[in-house]
C-alpha atoms as a PDB file:
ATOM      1  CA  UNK A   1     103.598  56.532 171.675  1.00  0.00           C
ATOM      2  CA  UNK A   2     101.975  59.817 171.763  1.00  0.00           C
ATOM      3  CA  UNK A   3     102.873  62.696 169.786  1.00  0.00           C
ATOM      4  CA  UNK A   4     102.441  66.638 170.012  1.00  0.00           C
ATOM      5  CA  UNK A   5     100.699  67.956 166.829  1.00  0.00           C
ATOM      6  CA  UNK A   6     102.218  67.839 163.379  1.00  0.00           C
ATOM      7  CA  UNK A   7     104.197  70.631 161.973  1.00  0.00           C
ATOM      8  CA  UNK A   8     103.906  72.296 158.968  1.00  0.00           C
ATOM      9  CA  UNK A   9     106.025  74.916 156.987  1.00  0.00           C
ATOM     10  CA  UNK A  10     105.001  76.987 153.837  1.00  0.00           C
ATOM     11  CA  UNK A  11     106.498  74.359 151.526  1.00  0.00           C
ATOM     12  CA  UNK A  12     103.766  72.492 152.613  1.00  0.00           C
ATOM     13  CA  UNK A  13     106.010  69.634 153.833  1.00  0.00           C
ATOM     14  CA  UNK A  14     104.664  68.238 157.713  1.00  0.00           C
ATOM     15  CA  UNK A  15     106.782  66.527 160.413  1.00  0.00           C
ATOM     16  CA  UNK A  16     104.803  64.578 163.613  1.00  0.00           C
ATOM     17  CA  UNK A  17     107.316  65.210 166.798  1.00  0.00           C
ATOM     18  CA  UNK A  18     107.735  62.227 169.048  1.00  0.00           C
ATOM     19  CA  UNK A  19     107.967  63.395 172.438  1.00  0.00           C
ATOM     20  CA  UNK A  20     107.809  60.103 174.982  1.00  0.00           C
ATOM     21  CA  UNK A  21     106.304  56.452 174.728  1.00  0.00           C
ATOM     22  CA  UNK A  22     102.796  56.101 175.192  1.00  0.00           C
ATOM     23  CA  UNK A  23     102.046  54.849 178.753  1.00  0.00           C
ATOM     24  CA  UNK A  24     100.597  51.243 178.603  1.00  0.00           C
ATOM     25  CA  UNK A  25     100.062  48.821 181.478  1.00  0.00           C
ATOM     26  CA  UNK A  26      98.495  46.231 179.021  1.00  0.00           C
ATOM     27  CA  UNK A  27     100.841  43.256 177.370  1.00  0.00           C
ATOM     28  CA  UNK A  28     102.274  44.366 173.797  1.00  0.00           C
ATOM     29  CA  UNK A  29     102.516  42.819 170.223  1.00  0.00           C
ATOM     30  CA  UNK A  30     106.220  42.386 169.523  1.00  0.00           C
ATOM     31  CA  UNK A  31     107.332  44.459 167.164  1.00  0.00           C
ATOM     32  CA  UNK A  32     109.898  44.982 164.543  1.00  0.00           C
ATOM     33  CA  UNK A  33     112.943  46.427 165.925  1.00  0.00           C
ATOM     34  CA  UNK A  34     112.421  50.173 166.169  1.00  0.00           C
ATOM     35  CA  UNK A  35     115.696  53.277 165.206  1.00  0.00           C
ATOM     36  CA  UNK A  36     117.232  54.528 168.155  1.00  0.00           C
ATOM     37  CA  UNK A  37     115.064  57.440 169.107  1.00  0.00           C
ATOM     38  CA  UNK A  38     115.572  60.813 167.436  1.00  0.00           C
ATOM     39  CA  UNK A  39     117.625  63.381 169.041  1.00  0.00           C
ATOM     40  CA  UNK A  40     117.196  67.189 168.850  1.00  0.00           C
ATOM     41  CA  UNK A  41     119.973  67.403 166.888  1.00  0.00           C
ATOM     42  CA  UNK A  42     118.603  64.895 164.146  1.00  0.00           C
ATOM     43  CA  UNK A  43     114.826  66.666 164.320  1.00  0.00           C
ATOM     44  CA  UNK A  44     116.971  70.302 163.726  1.00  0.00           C
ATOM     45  CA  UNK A  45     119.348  68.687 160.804  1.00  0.00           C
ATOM     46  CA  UNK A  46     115.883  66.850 159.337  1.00  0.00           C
ATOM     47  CA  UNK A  47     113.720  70.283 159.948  1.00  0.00           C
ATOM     48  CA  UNK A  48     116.868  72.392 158.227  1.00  0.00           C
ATOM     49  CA  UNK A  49     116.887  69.879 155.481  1.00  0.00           C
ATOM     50  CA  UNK A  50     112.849  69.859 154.426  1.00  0.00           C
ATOM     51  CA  UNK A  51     113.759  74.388 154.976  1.00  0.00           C
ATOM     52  CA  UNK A  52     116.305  73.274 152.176  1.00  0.00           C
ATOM     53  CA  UNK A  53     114.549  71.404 150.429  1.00  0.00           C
ATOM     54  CA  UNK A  54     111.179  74.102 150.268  1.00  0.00           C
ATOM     55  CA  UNK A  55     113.456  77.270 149.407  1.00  0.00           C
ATOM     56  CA  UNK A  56     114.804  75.409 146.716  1.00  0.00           C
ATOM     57  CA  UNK A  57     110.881  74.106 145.625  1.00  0.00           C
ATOM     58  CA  UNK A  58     110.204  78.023 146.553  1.00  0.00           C
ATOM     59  CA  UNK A  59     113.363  78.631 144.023  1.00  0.00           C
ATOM     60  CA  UNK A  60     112.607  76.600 141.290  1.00  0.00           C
ATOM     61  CA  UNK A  61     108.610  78.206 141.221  1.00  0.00           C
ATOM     62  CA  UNK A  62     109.898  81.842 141.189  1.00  0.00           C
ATOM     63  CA  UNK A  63     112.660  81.271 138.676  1.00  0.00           C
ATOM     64  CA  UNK A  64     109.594  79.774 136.251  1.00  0.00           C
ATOM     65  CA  UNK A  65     107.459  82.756 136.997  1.00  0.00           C
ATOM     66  CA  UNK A  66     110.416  84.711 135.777  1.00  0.00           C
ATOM     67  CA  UNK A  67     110.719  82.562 133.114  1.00  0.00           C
ATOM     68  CA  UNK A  68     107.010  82.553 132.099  1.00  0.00           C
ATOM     69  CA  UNK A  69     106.948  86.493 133.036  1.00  0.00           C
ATOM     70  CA  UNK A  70     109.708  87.025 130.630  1.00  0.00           C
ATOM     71  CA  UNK A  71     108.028  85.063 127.601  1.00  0.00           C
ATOM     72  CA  UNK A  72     104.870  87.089 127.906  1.00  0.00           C
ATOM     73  CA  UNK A  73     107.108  90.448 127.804  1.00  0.00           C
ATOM     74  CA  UNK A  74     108.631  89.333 124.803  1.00  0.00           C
ATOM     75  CA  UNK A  75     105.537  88.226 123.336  1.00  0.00           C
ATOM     76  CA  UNK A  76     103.492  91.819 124.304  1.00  0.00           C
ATOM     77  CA  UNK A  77     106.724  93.562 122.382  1.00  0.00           C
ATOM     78  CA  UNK A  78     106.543  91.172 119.770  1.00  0.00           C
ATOM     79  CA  UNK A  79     103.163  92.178 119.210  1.00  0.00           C
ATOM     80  CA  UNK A  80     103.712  95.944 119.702  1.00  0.00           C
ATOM     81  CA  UNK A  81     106.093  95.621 117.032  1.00  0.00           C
ATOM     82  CA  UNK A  82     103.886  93.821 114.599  1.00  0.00           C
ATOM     83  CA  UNK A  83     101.394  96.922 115.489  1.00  0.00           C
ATOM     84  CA  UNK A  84     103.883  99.986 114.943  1.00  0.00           C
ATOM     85  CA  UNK A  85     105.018  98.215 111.729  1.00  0.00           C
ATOM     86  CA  UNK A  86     101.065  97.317 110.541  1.00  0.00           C
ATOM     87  CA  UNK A  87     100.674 101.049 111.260  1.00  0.00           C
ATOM     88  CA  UNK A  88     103.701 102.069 109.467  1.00  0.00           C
ATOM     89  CA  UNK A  89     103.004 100.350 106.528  1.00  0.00           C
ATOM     90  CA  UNK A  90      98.858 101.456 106.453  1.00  0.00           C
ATOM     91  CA  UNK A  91     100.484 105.192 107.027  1.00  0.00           C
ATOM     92  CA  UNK A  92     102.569 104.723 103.736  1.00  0.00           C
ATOM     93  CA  UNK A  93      99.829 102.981 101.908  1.00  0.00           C
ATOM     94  CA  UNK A  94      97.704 105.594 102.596  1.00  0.00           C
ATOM     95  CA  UNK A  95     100.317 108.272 101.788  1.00  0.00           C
ATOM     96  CA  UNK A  96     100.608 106.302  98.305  1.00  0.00           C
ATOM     97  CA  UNK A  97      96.998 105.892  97.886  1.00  0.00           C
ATOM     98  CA  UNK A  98      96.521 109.625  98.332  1.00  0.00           C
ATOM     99  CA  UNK A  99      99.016 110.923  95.796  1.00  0.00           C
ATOM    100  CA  UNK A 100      97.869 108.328  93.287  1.00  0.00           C
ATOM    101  CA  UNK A 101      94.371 110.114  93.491  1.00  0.00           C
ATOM    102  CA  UNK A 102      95.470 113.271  93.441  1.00  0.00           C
ATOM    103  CA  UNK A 103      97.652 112.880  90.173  1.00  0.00           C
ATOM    104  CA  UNK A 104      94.855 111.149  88.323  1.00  0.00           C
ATOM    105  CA  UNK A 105      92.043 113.976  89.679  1.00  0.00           C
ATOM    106  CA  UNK A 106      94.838 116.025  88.113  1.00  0.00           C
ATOM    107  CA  UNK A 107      95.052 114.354  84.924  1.00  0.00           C
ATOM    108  CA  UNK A 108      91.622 113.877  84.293  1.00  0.00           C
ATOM    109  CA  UNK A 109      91.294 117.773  85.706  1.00  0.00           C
ATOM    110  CA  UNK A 110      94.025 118.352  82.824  1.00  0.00           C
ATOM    111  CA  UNK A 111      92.260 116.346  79.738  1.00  0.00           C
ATOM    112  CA  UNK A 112      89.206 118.055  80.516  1.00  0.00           C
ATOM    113  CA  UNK A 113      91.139 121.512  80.075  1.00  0.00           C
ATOM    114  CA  UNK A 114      92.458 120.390  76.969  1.00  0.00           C
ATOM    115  CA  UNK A 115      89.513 119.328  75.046  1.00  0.00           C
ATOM    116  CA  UNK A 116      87.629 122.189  76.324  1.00  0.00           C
ATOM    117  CA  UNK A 117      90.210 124.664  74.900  1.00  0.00           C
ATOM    118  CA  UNK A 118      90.454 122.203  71.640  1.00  0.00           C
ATOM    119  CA  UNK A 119      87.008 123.378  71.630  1.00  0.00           C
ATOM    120  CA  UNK A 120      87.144 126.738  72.030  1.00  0.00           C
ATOM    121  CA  UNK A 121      90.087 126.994  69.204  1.00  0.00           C
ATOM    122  CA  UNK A 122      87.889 125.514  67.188  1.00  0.00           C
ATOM    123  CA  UNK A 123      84.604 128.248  67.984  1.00  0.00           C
ATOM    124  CA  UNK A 124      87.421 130.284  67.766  1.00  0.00           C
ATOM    125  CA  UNK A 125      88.329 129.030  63.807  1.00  0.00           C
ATOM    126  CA  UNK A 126      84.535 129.159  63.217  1.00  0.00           C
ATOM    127  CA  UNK A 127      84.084 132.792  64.198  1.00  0.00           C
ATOM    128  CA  UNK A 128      86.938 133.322  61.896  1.00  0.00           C
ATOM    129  CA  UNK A 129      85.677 131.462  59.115  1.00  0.00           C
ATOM    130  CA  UNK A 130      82.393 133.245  59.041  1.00  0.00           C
ATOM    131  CA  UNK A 131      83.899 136.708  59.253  1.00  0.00           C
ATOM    132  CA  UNK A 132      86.197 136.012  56.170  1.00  0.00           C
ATOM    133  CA  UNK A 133      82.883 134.407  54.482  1.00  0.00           C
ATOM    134  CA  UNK A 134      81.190 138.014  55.200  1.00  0.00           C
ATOM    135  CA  UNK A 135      84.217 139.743  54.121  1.00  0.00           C
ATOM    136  CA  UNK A 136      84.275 137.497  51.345  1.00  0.00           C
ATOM    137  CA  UNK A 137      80.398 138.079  50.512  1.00  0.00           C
ATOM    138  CA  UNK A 138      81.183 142.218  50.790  1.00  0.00           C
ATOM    139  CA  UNK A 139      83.705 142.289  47.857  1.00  0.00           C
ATOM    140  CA  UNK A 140      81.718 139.828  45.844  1.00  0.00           C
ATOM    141  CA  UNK A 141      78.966 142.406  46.267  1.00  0.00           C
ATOM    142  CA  UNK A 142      80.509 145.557  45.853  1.00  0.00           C
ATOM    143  CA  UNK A 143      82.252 143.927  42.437  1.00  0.00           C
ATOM    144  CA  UNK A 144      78.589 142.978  41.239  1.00  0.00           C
ATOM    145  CA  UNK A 145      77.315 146.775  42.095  1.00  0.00           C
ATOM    146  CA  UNK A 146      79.795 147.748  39.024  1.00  0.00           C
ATOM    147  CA  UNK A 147      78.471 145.733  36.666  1.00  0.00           C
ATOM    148  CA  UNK A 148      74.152 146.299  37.072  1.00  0.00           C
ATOM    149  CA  UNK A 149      72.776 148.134  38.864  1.00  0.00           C
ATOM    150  CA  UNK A 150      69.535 146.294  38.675  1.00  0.00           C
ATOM    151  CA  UNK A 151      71.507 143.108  39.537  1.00  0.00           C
ATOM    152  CA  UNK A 152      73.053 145.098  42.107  1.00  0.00           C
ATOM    153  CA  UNK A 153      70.320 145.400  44.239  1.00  0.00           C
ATOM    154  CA  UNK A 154      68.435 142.103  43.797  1.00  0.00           C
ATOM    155  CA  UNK A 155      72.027 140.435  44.468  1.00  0.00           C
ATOM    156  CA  UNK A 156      72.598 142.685  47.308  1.00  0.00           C
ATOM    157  CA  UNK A 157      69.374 141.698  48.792  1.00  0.00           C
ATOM    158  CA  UNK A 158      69.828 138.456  48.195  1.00  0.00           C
ATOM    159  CA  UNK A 159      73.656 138.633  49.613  1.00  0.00           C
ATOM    160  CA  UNK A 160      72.215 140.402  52.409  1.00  0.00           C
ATOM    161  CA  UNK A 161      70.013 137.619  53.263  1.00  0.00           C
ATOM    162  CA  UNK A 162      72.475 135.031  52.830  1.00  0.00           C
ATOM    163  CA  UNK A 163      74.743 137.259  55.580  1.00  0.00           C
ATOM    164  CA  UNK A 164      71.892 138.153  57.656  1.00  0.00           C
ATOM    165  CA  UNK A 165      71.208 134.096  58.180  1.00  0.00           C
ATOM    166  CA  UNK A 166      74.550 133.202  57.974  1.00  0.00           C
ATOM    167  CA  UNK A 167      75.400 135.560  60.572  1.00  0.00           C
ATOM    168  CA  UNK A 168      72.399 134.646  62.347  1.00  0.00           C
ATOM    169  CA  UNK A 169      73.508 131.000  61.924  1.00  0.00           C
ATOM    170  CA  UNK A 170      77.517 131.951  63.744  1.00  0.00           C
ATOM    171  CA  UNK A 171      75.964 133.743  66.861  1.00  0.00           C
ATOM    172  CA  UNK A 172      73.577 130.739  67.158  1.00  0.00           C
ATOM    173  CA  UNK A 173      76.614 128.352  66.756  1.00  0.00           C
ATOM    174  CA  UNK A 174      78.843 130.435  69.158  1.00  0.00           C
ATOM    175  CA  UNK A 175      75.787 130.775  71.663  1.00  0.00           C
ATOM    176  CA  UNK A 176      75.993 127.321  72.046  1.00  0.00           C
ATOM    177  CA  UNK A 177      79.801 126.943  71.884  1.00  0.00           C
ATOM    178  CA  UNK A 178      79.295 129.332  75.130  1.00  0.00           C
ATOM    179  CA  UNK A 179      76.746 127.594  76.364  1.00  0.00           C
ATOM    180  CA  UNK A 180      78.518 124.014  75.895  1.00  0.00           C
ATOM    181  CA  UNK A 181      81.665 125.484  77.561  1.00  0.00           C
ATOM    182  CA  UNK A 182      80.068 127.161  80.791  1.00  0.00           C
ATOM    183  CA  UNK A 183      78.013 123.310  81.512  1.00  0.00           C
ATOM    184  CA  UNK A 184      81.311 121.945  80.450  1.00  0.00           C
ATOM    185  CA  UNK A 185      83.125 124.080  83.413  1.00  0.00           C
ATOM    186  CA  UNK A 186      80.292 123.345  85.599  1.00  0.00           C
ATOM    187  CA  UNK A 187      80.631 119.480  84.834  1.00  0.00           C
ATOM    188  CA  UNK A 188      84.436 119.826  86.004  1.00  0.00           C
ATOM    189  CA  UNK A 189      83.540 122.097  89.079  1.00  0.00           C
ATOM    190  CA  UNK A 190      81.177 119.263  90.354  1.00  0.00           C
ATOM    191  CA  UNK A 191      83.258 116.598  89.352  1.00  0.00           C
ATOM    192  CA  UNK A 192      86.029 118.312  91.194  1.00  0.00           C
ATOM    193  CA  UNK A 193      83.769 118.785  94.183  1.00  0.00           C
ATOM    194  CA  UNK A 194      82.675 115.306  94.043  1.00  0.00           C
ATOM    195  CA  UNK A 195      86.405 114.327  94.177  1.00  0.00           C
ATOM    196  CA  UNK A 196      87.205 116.418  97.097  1.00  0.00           C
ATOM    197  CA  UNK A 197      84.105 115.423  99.161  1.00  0.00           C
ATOM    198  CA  UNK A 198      84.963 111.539  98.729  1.00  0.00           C
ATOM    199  CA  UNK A 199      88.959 112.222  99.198  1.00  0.00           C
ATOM    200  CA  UNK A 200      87.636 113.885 102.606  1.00  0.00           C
ATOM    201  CA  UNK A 201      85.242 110.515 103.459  1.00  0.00           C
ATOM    202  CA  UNK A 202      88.284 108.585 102.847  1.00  0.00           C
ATOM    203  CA  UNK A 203      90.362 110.364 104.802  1.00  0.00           C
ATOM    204  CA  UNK A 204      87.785 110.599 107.958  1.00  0.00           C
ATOM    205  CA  UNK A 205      87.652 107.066 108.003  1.00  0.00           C
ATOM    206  CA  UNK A 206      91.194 105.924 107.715  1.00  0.00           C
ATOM    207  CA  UNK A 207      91.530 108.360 110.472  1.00  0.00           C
ATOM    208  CA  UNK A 208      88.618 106.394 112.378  1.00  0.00           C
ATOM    209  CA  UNK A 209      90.415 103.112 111.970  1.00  0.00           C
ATOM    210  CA  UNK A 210      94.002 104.746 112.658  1.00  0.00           C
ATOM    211  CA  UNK A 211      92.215 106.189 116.113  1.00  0.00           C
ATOM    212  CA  UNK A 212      90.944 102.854 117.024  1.00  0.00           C
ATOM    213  CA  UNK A 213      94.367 100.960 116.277  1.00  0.00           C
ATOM    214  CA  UNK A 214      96.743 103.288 118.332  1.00  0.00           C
ATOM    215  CA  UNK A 215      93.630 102.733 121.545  1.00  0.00           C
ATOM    216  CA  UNK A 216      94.040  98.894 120.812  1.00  0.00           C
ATOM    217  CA  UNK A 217      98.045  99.402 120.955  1.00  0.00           C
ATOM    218  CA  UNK A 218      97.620 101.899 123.938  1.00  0.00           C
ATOM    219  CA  UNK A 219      95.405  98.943 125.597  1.00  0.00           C
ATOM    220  CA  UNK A 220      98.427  96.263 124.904  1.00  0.00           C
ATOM    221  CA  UNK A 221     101.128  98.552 126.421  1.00  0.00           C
ATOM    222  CA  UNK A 222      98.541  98.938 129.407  1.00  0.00           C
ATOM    223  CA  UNK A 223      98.216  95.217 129.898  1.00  0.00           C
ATOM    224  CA  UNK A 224     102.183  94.990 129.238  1.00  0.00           C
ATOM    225  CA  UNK A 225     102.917  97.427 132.115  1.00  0.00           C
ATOM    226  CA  UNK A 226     100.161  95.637 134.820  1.00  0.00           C
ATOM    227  CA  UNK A 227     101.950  92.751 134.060  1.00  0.00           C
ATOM    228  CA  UNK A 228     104.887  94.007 134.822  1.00  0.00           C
ATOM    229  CA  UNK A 229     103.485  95.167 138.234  1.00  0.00           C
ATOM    230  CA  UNK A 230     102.106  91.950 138.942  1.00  0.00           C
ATOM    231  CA  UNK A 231     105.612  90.271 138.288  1.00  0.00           C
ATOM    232  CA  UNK A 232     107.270  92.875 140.571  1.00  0.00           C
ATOM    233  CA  UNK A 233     104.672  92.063 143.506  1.00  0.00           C
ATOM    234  CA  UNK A 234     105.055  88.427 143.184  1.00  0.00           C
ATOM    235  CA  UNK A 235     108.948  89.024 143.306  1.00  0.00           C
ATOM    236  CA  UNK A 236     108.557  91.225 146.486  1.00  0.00           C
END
């Protein structure tokens, strides 16, 4: 028998057409008894059934690309959910984080201003102290004058003296009360500074990692939409 070449579809299915017995003079094996011969109606019905049978193959393939396209959709907004809320919640941390610094800056901004007017009260009650000493030292002196006058001037020298160092002694102490106070203001203003110029490093690099999160989530919706794409040309 001789045959005109084999047929193939896209399903990849092939089908050899049997157009006429092969001539042959020379004497045959017997063989097994053989169908009656095709018609063109059974090679159509036979051809329409392997069409059948590759649209649904063909059928079957797309609808698990759909499936499989659909799974990786919801996985890619899965994921862009677990980013937005990992954002979210490194937004509100950081929020949190922030106003927890800034009310202990302000407390410890706030017990410095206390003990440094503490102190002051207390240059203040010195000040005092040795002005009602002097005042003190005056009467005692002008009662002496009364009774000698001989006394009266060794003991005003001598009271003199005393007031002159004792005097001398107060603007030494409140020198350095003034002196103590001023480093004590410039101890806050570069603690303050300090304060601000690490808040400001902080904040510059949660910004950094904040920039390079929302490019990783812009690179995921990206990938999300050429997928899509891809799944529409396949379907076309």
């Amino acid at each position: 028998m001789t045959s005109e070449g084999a047929k193939e579809n896209a399903g990849g299915l092939a089908y050899e057409v049997i157009l006429k017995p092969a001539s042959n003079d020379g004497p045959r094996p017997p063989s097994p008894p053989r169908e009656k011969n095709l018609t063109i109606e059974d090679i159509s019905k036979k051809l329409q059934e392997a069409e059948e049978r590759r649209q649904s193959l063909e059928a079957m393939k797309l609808d698990q690309i759909a499936k499989d396209r659909q799974r990786a959709q919801e996985a890619l907004i899965l994921k862009q959910q677990e980013e937005e809320n990992f954002a979210r919640a490194t937004q509100e941390k950081l929020r949190r984080s922030m106003e927890i610094n800034k009310e202990n800056r302000e407390a410890q901004i706030k017990a410095l201003q206390d003990r440094l007017r503490d102190h002051l009260l207390k240059v203040e009650e010195t000040c005092k102290k040795g002005e009602e000493l002097s005042k003190e030292l005056d009467d005692k002196i002008k009662n002496k004058l009364e009774v000698s006058e001989e006394k009266r001037n060794a003991q005003i020298q001598a009271l003199v003296e005393r007031l002159r160092e004792h005097d001398k002694h107060i603007e030494e102490v409140c020198r350095a009360n003034e002196g103590l106070a001023r480093s004590s203001e410039a101890k806050i203003d570069q603690k303050m500074e300090k304060a601000l110029q690490n808040r400001e490093m902080h904040l510059r690099n949660i910004q950094t990692k904040l920039a390079e999160h929302e490019k990783k989530i812009e690179e995921v919706r990206k990938n999300k939409d050429s997928l899509k794409d891809a799944g529409e040309e396949q379907s076309c």
